[in-house]
PDB file of N, CA and C in Angstrom:
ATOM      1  N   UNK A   1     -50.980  12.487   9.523  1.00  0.00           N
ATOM      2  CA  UNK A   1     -51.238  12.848   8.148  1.00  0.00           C
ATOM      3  C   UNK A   1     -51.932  11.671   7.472  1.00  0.00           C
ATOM      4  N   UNK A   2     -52.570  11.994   6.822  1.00  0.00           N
ATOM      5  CA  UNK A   2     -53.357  10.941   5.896  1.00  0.00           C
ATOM      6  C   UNK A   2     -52.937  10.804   4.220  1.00  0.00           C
ATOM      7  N   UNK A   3     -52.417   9.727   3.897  1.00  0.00           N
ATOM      8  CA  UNK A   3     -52.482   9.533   2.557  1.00  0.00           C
ATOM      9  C   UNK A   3     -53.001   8.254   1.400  1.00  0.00           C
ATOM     10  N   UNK A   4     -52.947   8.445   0.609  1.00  0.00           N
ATOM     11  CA  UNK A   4     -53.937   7.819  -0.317  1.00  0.00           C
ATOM     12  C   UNK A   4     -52.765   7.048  -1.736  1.00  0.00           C
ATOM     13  N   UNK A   5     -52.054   6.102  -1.734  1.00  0.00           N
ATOM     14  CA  UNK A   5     -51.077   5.960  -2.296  1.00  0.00           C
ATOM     15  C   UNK A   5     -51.252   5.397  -3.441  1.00  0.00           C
ATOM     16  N   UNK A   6     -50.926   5.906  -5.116  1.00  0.00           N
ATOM     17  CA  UNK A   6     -51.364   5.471  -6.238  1.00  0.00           C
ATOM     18  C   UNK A   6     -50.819   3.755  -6.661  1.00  0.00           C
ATOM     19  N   UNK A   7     -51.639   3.347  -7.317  1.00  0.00           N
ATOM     20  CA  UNK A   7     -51.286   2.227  -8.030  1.00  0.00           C
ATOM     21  C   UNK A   7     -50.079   1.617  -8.629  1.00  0.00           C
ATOM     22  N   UNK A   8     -49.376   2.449  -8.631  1.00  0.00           N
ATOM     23  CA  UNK A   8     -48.142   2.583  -9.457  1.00  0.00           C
ATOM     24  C   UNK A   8     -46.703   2.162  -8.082  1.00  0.00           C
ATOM     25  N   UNK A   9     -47.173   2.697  -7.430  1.00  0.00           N
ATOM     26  CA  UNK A   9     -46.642   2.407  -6.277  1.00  0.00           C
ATOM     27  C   UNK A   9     -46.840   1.411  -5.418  1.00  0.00           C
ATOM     28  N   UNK A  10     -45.441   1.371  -4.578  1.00  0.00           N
ATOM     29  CA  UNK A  10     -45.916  -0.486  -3.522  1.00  0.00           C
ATOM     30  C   UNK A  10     -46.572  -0.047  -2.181  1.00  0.00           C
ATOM     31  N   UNK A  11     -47.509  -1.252  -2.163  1.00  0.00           N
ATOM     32  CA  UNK A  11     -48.265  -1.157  -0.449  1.00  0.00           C
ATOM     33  C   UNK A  11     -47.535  -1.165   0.057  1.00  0.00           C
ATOM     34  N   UNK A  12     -45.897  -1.341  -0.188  1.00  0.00           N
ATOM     35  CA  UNK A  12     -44.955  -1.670   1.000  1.00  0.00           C
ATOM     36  C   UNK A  12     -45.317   0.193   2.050  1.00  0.00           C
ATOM     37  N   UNK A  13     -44.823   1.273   0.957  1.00  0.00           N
ATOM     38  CA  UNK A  13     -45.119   2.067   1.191  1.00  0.00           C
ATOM     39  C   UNK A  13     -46.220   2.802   2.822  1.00  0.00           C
ATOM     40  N   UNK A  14     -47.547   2.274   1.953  1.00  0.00           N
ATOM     41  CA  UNK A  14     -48.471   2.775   3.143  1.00  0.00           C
ATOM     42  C   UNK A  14     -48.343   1.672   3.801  1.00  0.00           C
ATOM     43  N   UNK A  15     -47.852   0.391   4.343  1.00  0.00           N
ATOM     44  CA  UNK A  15     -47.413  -0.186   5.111  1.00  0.00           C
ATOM     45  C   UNK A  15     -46.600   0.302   6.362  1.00  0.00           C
ATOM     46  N   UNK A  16     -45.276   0.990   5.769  1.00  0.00           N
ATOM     47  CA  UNK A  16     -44.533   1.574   6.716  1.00  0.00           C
ATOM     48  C   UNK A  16     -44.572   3.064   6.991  1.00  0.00           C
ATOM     49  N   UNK A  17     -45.656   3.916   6.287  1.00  0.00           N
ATOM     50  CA  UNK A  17     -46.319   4.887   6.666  1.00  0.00           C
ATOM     51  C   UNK A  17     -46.958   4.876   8.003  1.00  0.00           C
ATOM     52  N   UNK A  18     -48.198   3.869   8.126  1.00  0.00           N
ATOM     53  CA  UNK A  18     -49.104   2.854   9.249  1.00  0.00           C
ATOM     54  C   UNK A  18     -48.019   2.697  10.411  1.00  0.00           C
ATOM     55  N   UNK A  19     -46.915   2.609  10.360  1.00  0.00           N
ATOM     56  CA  UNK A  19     -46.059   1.881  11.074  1.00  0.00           C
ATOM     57  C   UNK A  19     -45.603   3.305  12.257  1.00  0.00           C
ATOM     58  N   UNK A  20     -45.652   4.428  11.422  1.00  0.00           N
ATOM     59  CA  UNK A  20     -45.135   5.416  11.494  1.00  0.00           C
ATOM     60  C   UNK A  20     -46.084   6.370  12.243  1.00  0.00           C
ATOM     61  N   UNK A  21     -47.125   5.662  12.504  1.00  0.00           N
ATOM     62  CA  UNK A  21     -48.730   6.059  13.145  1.00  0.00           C
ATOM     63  C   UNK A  21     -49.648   7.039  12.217  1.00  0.00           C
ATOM     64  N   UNK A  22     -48.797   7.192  10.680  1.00  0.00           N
ATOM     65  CA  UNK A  22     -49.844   8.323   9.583  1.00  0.00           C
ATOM     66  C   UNK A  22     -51.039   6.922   9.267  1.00  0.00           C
ATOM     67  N   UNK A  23     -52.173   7.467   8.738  1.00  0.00           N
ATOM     68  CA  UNK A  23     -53.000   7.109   8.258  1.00  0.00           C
ATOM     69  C   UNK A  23     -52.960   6.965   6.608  1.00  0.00           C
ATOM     70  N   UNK A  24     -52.400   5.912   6.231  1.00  0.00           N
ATOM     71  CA  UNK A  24     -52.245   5.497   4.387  1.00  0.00           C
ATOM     72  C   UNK A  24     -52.827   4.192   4.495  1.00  0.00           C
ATOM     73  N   UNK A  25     -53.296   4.327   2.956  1.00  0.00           N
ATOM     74  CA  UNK A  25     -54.053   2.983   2.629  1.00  0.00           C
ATOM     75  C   UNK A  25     -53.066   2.957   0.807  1.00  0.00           C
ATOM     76  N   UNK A  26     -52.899   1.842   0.163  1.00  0.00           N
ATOM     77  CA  UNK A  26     -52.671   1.791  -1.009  1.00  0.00           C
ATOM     78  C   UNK A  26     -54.703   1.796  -1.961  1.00  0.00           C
ATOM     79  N   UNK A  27     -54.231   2.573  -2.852  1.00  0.00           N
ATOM     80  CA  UNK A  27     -55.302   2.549  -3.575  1.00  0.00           C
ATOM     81  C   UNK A  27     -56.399   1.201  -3.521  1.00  0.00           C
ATOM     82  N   UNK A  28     -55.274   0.077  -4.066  1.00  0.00           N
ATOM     83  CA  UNK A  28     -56.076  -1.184  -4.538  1.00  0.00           C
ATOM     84  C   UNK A  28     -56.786  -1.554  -3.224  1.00  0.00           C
ATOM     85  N   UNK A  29     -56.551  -1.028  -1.694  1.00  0.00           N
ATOM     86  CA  UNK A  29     -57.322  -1.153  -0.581  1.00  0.00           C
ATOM     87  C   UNK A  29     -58.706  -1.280  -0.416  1.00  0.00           C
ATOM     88  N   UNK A  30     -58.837  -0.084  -1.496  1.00  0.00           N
ATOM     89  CA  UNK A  30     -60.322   0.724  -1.591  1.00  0.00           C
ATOM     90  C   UNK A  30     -60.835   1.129  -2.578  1.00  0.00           C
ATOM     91  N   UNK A  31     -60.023   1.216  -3.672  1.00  0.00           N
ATOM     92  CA  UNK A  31     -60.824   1.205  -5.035  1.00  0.00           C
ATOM     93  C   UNK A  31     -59.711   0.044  -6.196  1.00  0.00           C
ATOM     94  N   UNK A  32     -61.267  -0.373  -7.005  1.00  0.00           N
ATOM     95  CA  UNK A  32     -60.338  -1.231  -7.980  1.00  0.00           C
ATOM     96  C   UNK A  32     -59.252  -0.961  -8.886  1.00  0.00           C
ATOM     97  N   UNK A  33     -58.307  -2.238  -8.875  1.00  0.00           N
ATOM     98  CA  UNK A  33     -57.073  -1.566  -9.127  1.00  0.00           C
ATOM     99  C   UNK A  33     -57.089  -0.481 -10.635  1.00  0.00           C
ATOM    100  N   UNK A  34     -58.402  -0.465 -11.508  1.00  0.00           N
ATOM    101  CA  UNK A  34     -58.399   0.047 -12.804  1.00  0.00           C
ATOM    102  C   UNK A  34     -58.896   1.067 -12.847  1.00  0.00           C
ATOM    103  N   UNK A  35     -59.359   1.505 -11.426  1.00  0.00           N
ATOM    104  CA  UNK A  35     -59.868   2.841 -11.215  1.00  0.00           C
ATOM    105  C   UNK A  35     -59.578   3.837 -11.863  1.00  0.00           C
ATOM    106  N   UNK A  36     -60.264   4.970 -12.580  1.00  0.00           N
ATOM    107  CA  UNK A  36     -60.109   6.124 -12.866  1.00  0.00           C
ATOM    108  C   UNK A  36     -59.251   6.784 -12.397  1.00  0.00           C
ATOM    109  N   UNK A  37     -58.160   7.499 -12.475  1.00  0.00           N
ATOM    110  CA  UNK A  37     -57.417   9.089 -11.680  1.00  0.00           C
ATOM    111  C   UNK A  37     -58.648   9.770 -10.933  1.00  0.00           C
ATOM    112  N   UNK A  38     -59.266   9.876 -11.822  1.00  0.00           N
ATOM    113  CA  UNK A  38     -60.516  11.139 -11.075  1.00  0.00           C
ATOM    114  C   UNK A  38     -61.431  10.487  -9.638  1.00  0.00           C
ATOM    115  N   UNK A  39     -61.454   9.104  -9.587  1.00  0.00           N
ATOM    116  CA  UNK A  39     -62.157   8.702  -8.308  1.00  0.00           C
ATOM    117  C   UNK A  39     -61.047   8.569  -7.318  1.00  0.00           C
ATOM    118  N   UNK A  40     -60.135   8.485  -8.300  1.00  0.00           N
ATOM    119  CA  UNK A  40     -58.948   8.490  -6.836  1.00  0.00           C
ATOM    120  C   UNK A  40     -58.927   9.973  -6.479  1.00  0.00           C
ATOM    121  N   UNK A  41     -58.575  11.149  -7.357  1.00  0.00           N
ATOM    122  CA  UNK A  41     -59.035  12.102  -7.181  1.00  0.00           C
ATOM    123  C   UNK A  41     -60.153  12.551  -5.873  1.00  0.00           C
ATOM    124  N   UNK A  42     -61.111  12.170  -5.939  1.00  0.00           N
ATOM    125  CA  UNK A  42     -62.410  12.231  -5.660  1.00  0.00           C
ATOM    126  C   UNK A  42     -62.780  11.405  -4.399  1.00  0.00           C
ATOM    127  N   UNK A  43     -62.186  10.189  -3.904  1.00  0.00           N
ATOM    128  CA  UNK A  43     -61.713   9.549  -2.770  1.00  0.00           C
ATOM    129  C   UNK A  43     -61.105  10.590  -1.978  1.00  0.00           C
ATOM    130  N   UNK A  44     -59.563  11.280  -2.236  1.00  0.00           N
ATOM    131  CA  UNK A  44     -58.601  11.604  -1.613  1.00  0.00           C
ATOM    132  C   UNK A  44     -59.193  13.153  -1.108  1.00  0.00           C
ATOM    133  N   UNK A  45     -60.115  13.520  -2.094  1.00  0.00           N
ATOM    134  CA  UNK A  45     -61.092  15.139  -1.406  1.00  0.00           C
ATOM    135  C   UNK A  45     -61.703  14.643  -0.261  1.00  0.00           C
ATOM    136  N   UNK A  46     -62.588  13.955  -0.758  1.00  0.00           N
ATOM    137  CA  UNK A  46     -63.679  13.370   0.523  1.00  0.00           C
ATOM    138  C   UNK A  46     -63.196  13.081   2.025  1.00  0.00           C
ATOM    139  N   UNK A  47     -62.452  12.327   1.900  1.00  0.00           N
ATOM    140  CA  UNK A  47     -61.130  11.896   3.004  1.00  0.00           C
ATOM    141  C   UNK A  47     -59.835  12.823   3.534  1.00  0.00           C
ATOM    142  N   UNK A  48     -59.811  14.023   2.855  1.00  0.00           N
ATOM    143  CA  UNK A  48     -59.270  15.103   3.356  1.00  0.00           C
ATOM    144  C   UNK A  48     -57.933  14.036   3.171  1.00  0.00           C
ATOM    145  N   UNK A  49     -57.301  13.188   2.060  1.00  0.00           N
ATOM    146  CA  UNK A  49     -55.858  12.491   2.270  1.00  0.00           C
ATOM    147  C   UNK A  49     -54.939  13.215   1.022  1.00  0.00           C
ATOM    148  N   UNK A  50     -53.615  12.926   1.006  1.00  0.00           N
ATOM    149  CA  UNK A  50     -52.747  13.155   0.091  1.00  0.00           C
ATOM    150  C   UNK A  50     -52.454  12.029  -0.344  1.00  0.00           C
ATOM    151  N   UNK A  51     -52.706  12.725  -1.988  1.00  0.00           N
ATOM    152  CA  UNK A  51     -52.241  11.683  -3.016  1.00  0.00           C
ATOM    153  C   UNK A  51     -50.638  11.453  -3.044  1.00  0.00           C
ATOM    154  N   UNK A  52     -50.067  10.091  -3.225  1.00  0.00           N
ATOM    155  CA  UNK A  52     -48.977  10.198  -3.294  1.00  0.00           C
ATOM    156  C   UNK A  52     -48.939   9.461  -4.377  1.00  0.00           C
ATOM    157  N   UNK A  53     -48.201   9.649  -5.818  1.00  0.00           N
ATOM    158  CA  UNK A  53     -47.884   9.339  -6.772  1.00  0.00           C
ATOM    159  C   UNK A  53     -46.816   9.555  -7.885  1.00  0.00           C
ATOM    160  N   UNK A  54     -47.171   8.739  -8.903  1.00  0.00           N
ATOM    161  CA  UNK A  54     -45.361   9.174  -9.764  1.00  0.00           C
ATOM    162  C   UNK A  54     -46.242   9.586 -11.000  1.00  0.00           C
ATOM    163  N   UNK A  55     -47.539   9.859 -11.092  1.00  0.00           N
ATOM    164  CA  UNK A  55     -48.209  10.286 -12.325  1.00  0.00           C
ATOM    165  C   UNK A  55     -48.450  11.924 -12.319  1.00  0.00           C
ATOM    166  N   UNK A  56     -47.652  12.214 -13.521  1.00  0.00           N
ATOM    167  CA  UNK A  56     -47.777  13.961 -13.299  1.00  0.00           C
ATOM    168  C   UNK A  56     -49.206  14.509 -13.909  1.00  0.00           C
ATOM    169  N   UNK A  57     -50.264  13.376 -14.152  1.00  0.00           N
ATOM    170  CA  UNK A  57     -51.474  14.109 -14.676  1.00  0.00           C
ATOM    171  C   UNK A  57     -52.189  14.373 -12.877  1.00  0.00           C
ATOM    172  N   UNK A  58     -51.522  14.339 -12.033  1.00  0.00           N
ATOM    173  CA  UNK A  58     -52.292  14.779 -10.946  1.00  0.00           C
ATOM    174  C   UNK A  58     -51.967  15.660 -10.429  1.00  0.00           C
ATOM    175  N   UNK A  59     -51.185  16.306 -11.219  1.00  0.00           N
ATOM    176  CA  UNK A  59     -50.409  17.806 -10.931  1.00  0.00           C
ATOM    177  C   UNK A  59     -52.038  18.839 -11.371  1.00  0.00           C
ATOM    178  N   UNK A  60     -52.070  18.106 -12.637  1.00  0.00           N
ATOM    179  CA  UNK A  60     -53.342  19.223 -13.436  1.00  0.00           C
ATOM    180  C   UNK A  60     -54.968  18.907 -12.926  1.00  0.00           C
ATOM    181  N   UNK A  61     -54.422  17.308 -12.238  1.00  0.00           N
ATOM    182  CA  UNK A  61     -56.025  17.272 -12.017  1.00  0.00           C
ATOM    183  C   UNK A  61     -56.342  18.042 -10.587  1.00  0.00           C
ATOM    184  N   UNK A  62     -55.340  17.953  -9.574  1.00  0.00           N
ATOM    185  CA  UNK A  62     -55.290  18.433  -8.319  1.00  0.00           C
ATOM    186  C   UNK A  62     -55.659  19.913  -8.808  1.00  0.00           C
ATOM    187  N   UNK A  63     -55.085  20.445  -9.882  1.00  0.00           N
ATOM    188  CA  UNK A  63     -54.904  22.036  -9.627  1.00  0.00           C
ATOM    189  C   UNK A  63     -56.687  22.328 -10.210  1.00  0.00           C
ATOM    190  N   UNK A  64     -57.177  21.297 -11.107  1.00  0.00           N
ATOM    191  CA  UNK A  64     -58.922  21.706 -11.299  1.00  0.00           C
ATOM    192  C   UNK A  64     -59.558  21.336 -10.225  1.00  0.00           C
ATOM    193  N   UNK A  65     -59.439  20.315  -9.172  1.00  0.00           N
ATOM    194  CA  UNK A  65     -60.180  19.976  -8.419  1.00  0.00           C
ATOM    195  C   UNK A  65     -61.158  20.634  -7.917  1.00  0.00           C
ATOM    196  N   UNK A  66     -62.336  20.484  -7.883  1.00  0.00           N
ATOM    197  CA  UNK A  66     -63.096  20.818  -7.172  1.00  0.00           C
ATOM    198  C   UNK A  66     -63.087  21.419  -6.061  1.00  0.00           C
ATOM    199  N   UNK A  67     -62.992  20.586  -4.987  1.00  0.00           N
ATOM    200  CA  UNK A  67     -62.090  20.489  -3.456  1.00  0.00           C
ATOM    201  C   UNK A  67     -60.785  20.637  -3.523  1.00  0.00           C
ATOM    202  N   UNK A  68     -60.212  20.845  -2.707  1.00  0.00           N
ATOM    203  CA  UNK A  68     -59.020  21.032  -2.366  1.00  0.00           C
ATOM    204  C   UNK A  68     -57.990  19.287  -2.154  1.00  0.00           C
ATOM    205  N   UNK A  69     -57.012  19.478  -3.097  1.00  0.00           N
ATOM    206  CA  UNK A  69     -56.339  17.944  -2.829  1.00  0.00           C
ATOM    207  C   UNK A  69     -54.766  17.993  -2.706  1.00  0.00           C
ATOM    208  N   UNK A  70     -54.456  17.748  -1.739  1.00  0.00           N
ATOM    209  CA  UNK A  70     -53.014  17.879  -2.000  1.00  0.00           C
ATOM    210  C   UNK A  70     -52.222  16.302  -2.506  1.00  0.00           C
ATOM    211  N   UNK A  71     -50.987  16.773  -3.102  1.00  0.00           N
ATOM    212  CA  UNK A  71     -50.329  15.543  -3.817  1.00  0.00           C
ATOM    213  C   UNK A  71     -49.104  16.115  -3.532  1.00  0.00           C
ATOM    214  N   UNK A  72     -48.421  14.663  -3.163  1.00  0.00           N
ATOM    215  CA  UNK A  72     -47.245  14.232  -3.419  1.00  0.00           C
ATOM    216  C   UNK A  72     -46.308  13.456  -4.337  1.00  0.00           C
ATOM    217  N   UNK A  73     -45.927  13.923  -5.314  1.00  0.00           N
ATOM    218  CA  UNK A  73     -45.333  14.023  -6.778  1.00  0.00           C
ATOM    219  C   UNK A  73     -43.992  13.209  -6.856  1.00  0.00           C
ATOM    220  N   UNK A  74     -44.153  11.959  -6.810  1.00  0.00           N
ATOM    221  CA  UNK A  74     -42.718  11.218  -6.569  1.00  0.00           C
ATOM    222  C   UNK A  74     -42.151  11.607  -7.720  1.00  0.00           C
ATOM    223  N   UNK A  75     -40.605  11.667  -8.049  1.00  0.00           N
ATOM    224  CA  UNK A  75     -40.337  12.367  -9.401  1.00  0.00           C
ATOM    225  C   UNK A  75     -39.251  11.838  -9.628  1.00  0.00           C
ATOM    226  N   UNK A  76     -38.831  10.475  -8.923  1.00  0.00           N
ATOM    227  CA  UNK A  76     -37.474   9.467  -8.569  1.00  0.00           C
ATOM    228  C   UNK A  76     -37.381   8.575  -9.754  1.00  0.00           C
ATOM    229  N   UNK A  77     -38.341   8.371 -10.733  1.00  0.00           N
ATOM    230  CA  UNK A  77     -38.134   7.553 -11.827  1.00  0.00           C
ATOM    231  C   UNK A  77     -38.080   6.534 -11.705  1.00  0.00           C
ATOM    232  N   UNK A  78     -37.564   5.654 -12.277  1.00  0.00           N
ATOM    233  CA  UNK A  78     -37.370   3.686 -11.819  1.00  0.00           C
ATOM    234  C   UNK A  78     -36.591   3.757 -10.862  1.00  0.00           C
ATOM    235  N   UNK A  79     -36.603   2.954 -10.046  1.00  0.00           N
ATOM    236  CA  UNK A  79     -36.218   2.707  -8.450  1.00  0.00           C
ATOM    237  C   UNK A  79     -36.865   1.548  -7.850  1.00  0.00           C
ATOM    238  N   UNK A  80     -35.923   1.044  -6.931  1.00  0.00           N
ATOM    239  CA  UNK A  80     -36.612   0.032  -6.081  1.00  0.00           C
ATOM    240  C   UNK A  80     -37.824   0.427  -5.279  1.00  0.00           C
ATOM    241  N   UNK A  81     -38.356  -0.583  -4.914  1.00  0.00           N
ATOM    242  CA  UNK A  81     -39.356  -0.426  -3.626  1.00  0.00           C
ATOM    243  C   UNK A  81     -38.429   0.099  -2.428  1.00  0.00           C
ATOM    244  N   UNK A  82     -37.777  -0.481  -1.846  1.00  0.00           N
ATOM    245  CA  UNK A  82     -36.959  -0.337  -1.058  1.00  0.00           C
ATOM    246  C   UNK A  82     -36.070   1.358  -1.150  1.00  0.00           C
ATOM    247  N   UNK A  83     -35.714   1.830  -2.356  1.00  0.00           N
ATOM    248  CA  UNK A  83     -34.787   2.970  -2.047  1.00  0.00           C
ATOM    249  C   UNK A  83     -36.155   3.911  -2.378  1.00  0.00           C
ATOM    250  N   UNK A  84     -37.456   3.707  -2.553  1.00  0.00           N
ATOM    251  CA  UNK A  84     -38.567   4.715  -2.725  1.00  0.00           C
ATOM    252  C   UNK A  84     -38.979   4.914  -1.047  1.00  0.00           C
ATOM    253  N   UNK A  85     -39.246   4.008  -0.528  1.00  0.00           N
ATOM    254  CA  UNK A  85     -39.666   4.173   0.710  1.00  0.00           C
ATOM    255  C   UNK A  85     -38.532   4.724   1.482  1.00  0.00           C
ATOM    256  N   UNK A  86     -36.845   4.212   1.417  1.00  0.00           N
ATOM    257  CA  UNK A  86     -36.395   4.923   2.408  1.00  0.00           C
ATOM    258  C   UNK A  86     -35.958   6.553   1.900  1.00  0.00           C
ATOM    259  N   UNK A  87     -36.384   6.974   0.582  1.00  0.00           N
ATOM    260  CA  UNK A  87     -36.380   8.337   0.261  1.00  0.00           C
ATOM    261  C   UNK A  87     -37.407   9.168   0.817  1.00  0.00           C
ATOM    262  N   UNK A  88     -38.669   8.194   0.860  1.00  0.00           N
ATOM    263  CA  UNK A  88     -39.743   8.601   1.444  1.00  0.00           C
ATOM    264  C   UNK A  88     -39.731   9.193   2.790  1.00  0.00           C
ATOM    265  N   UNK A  89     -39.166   8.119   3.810  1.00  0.00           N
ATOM    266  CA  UNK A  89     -39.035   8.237   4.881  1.00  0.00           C
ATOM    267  C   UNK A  89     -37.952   8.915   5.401  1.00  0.00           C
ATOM    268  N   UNK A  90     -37.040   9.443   4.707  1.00  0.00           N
ATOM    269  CA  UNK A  90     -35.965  10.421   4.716  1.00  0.00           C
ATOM    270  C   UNK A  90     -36.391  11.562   4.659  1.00  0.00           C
ATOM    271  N   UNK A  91     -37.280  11.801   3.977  1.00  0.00           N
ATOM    272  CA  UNK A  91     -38.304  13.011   3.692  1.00  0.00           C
ATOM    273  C   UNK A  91     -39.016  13.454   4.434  1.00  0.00           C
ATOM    274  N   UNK A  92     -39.710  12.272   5.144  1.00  0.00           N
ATOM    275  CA  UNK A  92     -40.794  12.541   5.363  1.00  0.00           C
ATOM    276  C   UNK A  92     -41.220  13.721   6.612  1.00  0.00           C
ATOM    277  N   UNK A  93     -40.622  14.244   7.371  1.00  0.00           N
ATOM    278  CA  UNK A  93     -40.849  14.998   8.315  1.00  0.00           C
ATOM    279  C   UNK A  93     -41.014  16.805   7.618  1.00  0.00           C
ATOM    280  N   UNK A  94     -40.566  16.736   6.347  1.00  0.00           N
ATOM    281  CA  UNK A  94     -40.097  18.026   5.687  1.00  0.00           C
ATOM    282  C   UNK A  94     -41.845  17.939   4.572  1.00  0.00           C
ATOM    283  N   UNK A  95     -42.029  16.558   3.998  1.00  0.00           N
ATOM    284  CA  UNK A  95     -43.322  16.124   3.451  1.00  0.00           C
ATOM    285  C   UNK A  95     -44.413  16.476   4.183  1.00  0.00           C
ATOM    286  N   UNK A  96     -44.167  16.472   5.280  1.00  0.00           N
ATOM    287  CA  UNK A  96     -45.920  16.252   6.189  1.00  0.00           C
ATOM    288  C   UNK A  96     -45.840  17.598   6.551  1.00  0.00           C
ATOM    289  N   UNK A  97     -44.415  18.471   6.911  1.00  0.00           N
ATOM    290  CA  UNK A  97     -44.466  19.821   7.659  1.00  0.00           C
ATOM    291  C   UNK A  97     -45.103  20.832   5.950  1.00  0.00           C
ATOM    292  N   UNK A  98     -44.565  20.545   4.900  1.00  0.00           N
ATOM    293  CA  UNK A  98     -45.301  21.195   3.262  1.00  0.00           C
ATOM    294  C   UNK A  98     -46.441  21.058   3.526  1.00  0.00           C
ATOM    295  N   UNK A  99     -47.132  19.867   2.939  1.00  0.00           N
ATOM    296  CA  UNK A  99     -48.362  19.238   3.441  1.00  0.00           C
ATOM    297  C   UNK A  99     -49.110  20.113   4.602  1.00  0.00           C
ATOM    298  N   UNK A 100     -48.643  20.589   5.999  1.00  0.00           N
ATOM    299  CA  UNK A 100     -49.554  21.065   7.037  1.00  0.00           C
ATOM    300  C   UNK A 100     -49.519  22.625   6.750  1.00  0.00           C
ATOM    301  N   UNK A 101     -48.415  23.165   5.869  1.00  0.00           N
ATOM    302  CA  UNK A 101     -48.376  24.330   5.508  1.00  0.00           C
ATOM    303  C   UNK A 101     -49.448  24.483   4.398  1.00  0.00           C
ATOM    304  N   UNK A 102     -49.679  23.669   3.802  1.00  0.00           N
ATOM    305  CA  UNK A 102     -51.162  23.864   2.699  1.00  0.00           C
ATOM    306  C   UNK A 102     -50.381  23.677   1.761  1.00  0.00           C
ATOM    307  N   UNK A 103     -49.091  23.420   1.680  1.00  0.00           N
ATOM    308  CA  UNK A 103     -48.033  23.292  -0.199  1.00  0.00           C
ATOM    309  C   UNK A 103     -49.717  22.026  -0.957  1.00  0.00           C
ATOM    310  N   UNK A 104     -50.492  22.761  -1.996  1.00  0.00           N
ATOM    311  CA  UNK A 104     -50.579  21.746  -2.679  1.00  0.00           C
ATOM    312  C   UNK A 104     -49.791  20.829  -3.569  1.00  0.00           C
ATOM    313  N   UNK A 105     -48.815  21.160  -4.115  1.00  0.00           N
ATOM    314  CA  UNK A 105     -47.723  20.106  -4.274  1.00  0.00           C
ATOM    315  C   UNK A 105     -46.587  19.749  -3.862  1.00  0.00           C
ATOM    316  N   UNK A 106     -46.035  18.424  -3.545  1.00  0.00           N
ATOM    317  CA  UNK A 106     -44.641  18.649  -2.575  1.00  0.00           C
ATOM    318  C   UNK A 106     -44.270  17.414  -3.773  1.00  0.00           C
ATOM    319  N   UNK A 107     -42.899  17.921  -4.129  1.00  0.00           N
ATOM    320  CA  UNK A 107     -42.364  17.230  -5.051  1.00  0.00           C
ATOM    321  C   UNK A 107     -40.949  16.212  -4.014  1.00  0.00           C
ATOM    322  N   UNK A 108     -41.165  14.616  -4.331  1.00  0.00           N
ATOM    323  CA  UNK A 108     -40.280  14.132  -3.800  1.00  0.00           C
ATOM    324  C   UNK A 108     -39.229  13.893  -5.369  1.00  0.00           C
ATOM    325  N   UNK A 109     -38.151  14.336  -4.704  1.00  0.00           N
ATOM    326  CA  UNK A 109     -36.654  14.274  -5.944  1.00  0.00           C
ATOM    327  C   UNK A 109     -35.674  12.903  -5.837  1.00  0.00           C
TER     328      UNK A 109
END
C-alpha cells in the first residue's frame, strides 16, 4: 500500500510503515512543509497513495477530487507519537484491507 502522510503527523509514522514493506513518505519528504492541502491533494492522485491525516478538510477535498484519492482520517485527537503509530499499526491490516476494497474513507478511532 502506498501512503502519503500529512504534516501534522510524525515521520516516525511512515518510518515504521517502510519497515512494514508499505510504501510512505511524510509530506515534508516531498513537498514544502507549507504546502497547500490541494498539492498534497494532487501529489497523493498522481501517485495513486493514501492520504493519512488528522485534518477533516480532506474529507471534502477527497470527496471533490478530481481523481480518485483515498484518505485515512486519524480522529484520535492529542496523543503521543508513540500511542498514534501503535494504533496505527494495530489497525493496520483492517486499514489497507478498506483501502483495497476502494473505502474512500477509513476512519482511524
Amino acid at each position: 500500500m502506498r501512503f502519503l502522510i500529512d504534516a501534522q503527523l510524525s515521520p516516525a509514522l511512515a518510518v515504521q510503515l517502510r519497515a512494514l514493506g508499505h510504501d510512505a513518505v511524510h509530506v515534508t519528504d516531498i513537498l514544502p512543509a507549507n504546502a497547500p492541502d490541494t498539492a498534497l491533494l494532487s501529489h497523493a492522485a498522481a501517485d495513486a497513495m493514501a492520504i493519512v491525516s488528522k485534518d477533516a478538510d480532506f474529507v471534502q477535498l477527497a470527496a471533490q477530487a478530481r481523481q480518485p484519492v483515498q484518505l485515512v482520517w486519524v480522529r484520535m485527537g492529542n496523543c503521543s507519537t508513540a500511542t498514534l503509530v501503535e494504533r496505527f499499526m494495530g489497525n493496520l491490516d483492517q486499514i489497507v484491507q478498506a483501502l483495497a476494497d476502494c473505502n474512500q474513507v477509513v476512519e482511524l478511532r
